[in-house]
Protein backbone atom coordinates (compact mmCIF):
# COMPACT_ATOMS: atom_id res chain seq x y z
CA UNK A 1 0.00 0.00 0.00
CA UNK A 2 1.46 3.23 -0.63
CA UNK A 3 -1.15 6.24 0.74
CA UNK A 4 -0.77 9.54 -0.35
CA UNK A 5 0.26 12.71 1.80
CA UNK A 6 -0.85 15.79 0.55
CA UNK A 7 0.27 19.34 2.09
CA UNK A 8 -2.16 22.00 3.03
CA UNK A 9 -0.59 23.10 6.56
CA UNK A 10 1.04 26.47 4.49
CA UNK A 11 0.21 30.03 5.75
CA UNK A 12 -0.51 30.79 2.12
CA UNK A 13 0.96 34.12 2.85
CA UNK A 14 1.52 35.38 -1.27
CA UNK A 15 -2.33 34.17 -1.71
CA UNK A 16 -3.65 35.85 1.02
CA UNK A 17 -6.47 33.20 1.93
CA UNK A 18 -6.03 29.10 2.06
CA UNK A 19 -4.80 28.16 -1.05
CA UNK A 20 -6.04 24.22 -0.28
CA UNK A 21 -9.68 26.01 -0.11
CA UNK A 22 -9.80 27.75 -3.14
CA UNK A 23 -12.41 26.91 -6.11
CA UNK A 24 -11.95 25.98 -10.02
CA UNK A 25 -14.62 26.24 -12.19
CA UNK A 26 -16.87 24.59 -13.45
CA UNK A 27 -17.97 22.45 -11.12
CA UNK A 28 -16.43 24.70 -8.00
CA UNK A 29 -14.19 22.49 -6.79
CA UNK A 30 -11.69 22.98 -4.25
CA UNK A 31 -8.32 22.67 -4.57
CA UNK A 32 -7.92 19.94 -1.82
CA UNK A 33 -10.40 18.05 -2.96
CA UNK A 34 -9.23 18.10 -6.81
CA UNK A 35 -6.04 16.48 -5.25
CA UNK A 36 -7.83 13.58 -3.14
CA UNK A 37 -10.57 12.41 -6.38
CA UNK A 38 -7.28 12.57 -8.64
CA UNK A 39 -5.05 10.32 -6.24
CA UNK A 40 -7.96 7.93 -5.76
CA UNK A 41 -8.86 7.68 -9.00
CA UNK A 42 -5.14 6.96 -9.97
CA UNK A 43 -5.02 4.28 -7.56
CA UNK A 44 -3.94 4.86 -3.94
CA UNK A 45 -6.56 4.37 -1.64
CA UNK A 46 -5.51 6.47 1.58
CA UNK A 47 -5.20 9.56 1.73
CA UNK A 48 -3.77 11.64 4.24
CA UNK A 49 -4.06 15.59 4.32
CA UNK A 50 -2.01 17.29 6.76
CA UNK A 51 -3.28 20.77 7.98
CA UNK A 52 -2.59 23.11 10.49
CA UNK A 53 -4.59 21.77 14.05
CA UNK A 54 -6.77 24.80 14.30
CA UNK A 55 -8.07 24.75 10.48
CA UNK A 56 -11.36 24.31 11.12
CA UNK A 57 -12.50 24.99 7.70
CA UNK A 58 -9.79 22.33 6.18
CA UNK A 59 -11.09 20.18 8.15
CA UNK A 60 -14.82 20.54 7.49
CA UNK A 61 -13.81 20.14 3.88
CA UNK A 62 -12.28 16.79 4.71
CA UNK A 63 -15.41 15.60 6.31
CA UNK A 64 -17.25 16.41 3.52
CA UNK A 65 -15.06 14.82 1.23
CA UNK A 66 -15.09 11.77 3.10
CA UNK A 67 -18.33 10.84 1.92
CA UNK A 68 -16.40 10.30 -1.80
CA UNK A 69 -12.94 8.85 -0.66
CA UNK A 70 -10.86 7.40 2.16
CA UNK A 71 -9.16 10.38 3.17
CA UNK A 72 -8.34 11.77 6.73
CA UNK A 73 -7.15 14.96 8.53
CA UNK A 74 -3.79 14.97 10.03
CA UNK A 75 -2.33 17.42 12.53
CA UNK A 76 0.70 19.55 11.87
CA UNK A 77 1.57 21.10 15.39
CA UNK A 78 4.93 22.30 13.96
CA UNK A 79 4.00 23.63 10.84
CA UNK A 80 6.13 26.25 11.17
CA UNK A 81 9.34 24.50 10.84
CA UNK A 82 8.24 24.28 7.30
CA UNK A 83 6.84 21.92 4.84
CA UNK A 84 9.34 18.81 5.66
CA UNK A 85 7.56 18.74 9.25
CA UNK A 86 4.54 18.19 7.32
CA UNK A 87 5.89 15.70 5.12
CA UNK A 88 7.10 13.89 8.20
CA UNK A 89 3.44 14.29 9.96
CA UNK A 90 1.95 12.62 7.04
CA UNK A 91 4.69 9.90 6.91
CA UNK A 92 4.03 8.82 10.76
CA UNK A 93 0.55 8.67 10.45
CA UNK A 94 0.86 6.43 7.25
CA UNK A 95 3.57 4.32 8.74
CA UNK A 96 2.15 1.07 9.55
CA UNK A 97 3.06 -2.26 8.29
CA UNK A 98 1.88 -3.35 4.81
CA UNK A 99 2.84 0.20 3.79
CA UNK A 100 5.80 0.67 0.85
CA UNK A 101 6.07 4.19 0.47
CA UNK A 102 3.93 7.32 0.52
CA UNK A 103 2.79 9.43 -2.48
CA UNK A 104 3.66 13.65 -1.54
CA UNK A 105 1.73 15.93 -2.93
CA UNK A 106 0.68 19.53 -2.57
CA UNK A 107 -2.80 21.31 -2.11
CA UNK A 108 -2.25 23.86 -4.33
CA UNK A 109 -1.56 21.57 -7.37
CA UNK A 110 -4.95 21.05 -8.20
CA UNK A 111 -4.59 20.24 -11.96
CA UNK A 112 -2.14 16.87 -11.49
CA UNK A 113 -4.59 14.01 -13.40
CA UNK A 114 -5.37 10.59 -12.32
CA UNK A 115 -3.01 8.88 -14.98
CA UNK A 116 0.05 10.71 -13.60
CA UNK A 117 -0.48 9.01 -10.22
CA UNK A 118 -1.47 5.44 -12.32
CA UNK A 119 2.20 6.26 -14.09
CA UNK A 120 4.38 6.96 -10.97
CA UNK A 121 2.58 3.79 -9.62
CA UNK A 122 3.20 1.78 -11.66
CA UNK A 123 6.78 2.87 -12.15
CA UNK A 124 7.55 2.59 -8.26
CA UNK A 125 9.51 -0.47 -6.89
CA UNK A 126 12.12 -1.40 -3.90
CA UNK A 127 14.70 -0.81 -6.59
CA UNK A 128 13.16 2.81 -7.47
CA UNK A 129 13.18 3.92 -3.78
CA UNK A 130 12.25 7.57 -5.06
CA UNK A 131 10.22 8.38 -8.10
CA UNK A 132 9.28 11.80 -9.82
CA UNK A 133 6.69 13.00 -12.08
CA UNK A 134 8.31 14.95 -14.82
CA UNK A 135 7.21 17.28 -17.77
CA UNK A 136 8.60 18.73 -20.52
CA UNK A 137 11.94 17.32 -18.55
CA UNK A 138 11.09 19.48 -15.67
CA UNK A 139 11.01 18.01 -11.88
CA UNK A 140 7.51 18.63 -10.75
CA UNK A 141 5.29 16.48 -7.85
CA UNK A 142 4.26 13.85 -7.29
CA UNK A 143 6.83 12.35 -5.21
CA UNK A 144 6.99 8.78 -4.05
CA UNK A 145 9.21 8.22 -1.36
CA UNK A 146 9.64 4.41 -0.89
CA UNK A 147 10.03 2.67 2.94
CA UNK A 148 13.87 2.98 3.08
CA UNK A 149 13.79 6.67 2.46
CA UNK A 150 11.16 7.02 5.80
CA UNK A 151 14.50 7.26 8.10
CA UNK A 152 16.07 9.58 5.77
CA UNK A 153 13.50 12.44 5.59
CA UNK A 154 12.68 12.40 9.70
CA UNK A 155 16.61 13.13 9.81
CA UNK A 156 16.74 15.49 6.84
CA UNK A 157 17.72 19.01 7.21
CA UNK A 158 14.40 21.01 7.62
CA UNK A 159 15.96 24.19 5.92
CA UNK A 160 16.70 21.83 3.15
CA UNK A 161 13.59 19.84 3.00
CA UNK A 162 12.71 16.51 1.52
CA UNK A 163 15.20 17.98 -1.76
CA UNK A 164 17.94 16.85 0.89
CA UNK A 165 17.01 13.32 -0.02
CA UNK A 166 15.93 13.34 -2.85
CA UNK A 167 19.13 15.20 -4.00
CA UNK A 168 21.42 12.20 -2.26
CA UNK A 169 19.36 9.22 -3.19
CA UNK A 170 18.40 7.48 -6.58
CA UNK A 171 15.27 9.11 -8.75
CA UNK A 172 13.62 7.40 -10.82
CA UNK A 173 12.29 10.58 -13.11
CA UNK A 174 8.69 9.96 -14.56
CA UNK A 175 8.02 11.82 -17.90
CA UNK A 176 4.48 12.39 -17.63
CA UNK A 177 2.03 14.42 -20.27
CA UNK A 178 1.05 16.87 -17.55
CA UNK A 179 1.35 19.95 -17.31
CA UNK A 180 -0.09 20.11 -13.82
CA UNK A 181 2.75 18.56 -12.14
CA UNK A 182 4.55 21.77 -12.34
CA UNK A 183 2.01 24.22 -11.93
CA UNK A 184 1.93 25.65 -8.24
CA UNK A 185 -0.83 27.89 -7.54
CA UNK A 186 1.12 30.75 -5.27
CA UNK A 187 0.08 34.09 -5.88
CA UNK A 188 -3.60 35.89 -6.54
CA UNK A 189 -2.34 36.15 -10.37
CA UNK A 190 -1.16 32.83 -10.54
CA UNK A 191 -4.85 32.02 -9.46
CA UNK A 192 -6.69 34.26 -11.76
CA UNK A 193 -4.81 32.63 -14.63
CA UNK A 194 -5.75 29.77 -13.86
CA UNK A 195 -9.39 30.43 -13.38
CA UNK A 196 -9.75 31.94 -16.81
CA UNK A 197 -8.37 28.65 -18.39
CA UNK A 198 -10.52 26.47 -16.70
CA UNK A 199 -13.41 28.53 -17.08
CA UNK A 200 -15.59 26.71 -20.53
């Protein structure tokens, strides 16, 4: 089993307002939610988001998408030290036996597509102990981290982040046909942009 972790404990502080919360037309979806329908319906069946412990509307949304998908609210109480301590969050509330890995990705990605989880999937294995989606030869998310890289990103640098490992371990790179594996969503512009293409 390899569940996915996806990050939503960010101040959002160039958006101005919870970037994991925010809509696309047409259907209105959130951001969050985009994420957890496009990892299930690649194939992992757990999925973990990890939010800040007072995120009361994060966490409503969670509830409410648990009605569509196996997916659960995790606590961050040092979300502050950055987006490795929510990585590692994630990680020890997925690490049980049976599991291989975990699948990272971020909340404000909301555009990745089902067959780019399928891809990384199916491209995973003890020999790959890391594997990336790519585009247009770019580095972009999802991230697998396999079992034996669990020890190596609860000791990483948190300045550096999980790049530490990656950056001193074997990738696998994953050329995918999506574009959404590199677009973050970061700024108000960024958003607008991205409204107006989705919008029919």
């Amino acid at each position: 089993m390899i569940p996915a972790v996806i990050l939503a404990a960010g101040r959002s502080t160039r958006m101005g307002r919870p970037k994991a919360l925010l809509t696309l037309p047409p259907d209105g979806a959130t951001f969050v939610a985009r994420v957890v329908l496009a990892v299930r319906d690649g194939g992992v069946p757990d999925a973990l988001v990890v939010g800040r412990p007072d995120d009361r509307p994060l966490r409503d949304e969670i509830d409410r998408l648990a009605a569509v998908a196996r997916v659960q609210f995790i606590e961050n109480r040092r979300a502050d030290a950055g987006q490795l301590s929510s990585v590692i969050a994630g990680l020890n509330a997925a690490d049980r036996p049976g599991v291989r890995g975990i699948l990272v990705a971020p909340a404000d990605q909301p555009l990745i597509r089902p067959a780019t989880i399928a891809a990384l999937l199916a491209a995973f294995s003890p020999a790959t102990p890391i594997v990336r989606a790519t585009h247009a030869g770019r580095h972009g998310h999802p991230v697998i981290f396999g079992r034996t890289m669990f020890d190596a990103l609860r000791a990483a640098d948190p300045d550096c982040g999980a790049r530490a490992v990656v950056r001193t371990h074997p990738v696998l790179d994953v050329e995918v046909d999506d574009p959404g594996v590199l677009k973050d969503i970061d700024t108000p512009g960024d958003y607008e942009r991205l409204v107006s293409d989705s919008e029919p």
